[in-house]
N, C-alpha and C. Protein backbone atom coordinates (compact mmCIF):
# COMPACT_ATOMS: atom_id res chain seq x y z
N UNK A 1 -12.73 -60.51 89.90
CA UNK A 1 -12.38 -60.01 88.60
C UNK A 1 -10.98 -60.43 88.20
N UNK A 2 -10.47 -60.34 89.26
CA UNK A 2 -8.57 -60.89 88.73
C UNK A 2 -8.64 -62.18 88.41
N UNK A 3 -9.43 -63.50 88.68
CA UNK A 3 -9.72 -64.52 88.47
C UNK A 3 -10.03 -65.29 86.73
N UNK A 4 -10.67 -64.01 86.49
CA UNK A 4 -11.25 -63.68 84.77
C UNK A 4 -9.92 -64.73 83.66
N UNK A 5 -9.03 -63.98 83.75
CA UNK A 5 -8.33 -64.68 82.51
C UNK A 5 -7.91 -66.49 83.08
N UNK A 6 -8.10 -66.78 84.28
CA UNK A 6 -7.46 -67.80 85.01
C UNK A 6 -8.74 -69.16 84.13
N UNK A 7 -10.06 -68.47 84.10
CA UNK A 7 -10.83 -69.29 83.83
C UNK A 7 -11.08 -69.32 82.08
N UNK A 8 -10.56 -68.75 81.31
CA UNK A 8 -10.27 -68.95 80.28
C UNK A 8 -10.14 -70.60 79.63
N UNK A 9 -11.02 -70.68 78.63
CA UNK A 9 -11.73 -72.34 78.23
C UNK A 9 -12.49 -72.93 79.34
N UNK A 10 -12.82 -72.68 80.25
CA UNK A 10 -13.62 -73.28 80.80
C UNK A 10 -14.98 -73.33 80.91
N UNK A 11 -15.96 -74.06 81.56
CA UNK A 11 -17.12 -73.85 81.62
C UNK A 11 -17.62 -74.72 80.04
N UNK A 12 -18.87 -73.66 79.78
CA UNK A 12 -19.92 -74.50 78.43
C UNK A 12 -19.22 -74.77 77.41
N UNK A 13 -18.08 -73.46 76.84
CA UNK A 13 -17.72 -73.33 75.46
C UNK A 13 -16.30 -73.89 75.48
N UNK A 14 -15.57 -73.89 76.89
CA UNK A 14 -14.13 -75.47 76.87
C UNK A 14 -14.85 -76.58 76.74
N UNK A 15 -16.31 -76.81 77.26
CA UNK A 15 -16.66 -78.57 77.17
C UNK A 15 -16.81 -78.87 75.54
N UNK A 16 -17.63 -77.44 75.12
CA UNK A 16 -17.70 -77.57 73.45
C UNK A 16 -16.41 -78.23 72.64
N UNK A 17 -15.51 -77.02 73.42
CA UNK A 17 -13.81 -77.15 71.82
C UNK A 17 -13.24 -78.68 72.69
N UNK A 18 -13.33 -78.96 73.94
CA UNK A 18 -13.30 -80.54 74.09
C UNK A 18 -13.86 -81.81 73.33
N UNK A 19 -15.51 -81.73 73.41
CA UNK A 19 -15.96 -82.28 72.43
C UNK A 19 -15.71 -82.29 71.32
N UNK A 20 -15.33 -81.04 70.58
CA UNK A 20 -14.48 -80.78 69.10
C UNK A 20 -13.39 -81.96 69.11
N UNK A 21 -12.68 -82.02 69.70
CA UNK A 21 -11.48 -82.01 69.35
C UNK A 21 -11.27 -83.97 70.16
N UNK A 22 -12.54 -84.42 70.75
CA UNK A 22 -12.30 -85.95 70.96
C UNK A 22 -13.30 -86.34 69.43
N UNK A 23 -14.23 -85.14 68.61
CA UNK A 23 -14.66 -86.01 67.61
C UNK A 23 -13.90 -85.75 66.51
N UNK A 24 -13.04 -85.06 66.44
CA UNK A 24 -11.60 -85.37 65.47
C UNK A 24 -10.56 -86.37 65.65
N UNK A 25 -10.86 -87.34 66.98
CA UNK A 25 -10.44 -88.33 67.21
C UNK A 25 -10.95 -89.08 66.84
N UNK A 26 -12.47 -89.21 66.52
CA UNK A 26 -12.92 -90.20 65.98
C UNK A 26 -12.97 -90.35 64.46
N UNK A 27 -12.95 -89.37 63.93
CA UNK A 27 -13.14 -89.56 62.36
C UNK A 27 -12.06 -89.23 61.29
N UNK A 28 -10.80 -89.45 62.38
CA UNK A 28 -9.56 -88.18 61.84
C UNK A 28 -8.86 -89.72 60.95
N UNK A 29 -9.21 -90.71 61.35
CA UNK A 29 -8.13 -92.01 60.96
C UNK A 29 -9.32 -92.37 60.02
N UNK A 30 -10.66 -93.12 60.31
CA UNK A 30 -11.57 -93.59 59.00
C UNK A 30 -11.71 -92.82 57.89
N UNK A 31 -11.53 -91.15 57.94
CA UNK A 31 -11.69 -90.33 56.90
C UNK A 31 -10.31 -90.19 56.28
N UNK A 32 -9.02 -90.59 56.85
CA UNK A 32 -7.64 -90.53 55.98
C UNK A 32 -7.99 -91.77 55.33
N UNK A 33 -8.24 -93.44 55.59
CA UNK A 33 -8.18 -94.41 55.21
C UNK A 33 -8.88 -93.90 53.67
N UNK A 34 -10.60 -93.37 53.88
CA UNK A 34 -11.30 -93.50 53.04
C UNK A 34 -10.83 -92.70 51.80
N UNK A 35 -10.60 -91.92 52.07
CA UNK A 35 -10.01 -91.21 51.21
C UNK A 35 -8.74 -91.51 50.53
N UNK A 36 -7.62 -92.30 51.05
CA UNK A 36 -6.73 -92.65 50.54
C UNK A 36 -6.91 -93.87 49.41
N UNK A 37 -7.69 -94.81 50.22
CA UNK A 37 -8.88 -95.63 49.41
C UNK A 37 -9.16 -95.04 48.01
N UNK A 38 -9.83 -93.72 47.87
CA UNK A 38 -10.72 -93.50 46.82
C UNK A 38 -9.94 -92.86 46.21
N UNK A 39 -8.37 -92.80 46.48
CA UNK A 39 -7.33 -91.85 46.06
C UNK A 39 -6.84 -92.65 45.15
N UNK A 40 -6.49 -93.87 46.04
CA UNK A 40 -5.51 -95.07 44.92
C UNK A 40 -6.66 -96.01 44.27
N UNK A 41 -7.67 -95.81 44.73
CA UNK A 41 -8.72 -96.65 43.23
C UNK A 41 -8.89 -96.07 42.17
N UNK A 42 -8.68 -94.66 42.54
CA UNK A 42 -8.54 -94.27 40.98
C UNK A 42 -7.16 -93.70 40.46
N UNK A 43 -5.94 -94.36 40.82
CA UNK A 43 -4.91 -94.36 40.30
C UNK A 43 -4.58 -95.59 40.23
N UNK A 44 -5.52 -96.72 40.48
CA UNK A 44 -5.49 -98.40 39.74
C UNK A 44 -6.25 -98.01 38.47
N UNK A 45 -7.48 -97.65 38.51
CA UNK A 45 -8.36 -97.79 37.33
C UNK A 45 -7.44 -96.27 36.35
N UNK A 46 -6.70 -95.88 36.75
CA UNK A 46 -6.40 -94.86 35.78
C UNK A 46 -4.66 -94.81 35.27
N UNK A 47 -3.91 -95.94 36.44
CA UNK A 47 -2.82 -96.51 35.81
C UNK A 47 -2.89 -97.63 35.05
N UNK A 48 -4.03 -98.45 35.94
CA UNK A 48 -3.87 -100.05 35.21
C UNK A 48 -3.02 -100.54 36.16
N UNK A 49 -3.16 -100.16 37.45
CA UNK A 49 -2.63 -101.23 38.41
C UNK A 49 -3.01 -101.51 39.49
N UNK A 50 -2.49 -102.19 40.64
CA UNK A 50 -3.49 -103.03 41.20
C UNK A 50 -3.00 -102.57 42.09
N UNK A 51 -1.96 -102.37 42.96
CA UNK A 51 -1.36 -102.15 44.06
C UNK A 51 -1.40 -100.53 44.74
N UNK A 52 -2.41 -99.65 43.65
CA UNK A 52 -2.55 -98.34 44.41
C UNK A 52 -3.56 -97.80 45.50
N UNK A 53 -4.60 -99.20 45.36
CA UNK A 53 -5.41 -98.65 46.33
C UNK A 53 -5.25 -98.97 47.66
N UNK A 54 -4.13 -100.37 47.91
CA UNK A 54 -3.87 -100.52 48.84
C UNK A 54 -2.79 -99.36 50.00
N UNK A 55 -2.12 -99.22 49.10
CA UNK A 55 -0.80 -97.68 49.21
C UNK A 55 -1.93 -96.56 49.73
N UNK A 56 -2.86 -96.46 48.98
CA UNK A 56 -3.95 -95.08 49.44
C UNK A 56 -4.23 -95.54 50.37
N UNK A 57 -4.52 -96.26 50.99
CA UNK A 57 -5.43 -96.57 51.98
C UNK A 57 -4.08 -96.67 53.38
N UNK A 58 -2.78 -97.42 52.79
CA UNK A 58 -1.80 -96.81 54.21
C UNK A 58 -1.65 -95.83 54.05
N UNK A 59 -1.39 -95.12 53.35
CA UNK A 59 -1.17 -93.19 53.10
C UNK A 59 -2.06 -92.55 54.28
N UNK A 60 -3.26 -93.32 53.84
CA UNK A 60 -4.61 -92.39 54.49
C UNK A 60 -4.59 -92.68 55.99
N UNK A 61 -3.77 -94.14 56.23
CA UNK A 61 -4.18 -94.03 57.95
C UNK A 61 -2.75 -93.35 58.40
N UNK A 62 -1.67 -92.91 58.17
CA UNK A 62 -0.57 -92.62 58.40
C UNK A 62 -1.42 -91.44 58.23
N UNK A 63 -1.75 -90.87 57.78
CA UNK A 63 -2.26 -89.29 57.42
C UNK A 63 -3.47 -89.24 59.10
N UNK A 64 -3.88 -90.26 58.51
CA UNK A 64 -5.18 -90.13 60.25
C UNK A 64 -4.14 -90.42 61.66
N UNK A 65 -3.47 -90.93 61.74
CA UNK A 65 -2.77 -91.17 62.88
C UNK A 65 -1.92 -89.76 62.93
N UNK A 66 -1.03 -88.98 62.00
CA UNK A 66 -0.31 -87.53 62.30
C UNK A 66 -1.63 -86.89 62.81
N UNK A 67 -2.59 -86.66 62.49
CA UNK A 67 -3.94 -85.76 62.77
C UNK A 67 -4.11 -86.02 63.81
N UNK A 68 -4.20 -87.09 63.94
CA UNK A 68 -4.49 -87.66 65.80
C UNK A 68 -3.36 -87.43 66.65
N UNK A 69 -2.36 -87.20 66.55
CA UNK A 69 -0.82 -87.21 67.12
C UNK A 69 -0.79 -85.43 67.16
N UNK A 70 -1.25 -85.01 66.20
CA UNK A 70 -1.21 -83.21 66.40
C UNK A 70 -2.01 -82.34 66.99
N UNK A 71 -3.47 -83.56 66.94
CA UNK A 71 -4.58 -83.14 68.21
C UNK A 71 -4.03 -83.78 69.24
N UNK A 72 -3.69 -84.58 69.67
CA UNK A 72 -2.97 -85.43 71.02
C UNK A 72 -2.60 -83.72 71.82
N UNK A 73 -1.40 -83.80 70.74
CA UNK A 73 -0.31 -83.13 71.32
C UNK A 73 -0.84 -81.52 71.57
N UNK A 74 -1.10 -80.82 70.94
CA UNK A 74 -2.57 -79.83 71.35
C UNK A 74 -2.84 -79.45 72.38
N UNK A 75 -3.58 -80.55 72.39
CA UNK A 75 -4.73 -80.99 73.50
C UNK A 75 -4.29 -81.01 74.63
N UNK A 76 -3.18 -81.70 74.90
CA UNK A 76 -1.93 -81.55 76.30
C UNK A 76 -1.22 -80.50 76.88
N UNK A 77 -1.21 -79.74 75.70
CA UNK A 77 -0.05 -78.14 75.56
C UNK A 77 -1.04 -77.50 76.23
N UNK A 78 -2.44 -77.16 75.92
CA UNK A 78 -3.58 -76.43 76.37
C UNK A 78 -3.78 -76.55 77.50
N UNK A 79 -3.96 -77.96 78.06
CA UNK A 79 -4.21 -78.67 79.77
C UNK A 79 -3.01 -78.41 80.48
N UNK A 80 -1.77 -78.01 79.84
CA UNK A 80 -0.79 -78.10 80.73
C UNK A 80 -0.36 -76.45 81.41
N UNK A 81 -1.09 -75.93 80.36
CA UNK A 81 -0.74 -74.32 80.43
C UNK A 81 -2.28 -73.50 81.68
């Protein structure tokens, strides 16, 4: 019984929030791109310029890479404790 809090995340429902949190690794950078994408295409077609969708689209992976860098870091704090 004293053991109880020691095993805390482990087992079925730590493999779950594990799995969580490597498939926010996967979709955390293509879903900033895309979106930044569909951010600055329509601030080309709605400025009249050409150079915003490219800007959205680094916005969006700089935005996916902090996401990935704040799950990283998380993810380590949890394993280390």
């Amino acid at each position: 019984m004293a053991d109880e809090p020691s095993k805390k995340g482990k087992g079925a429902l730590g493999d779950l929030v594990k799995a969580e949190s490597m498939i926010q690794f996967a979709i955390a950078l293509p879903a900033g791109c895309v979106i930044g994408w569909l951010l600055g295409s329509w601030g080309d077609r709605h400025f009249h310029q050409a150079w915003m969708g490219v800007v959205g689209i680094l916005l969006g992976a700089l935005g996916g890479f902090i996401q990935i860098f704040r799950t990283a870091s998380g993810y380590l704090k949890r394993d280390a404790k």
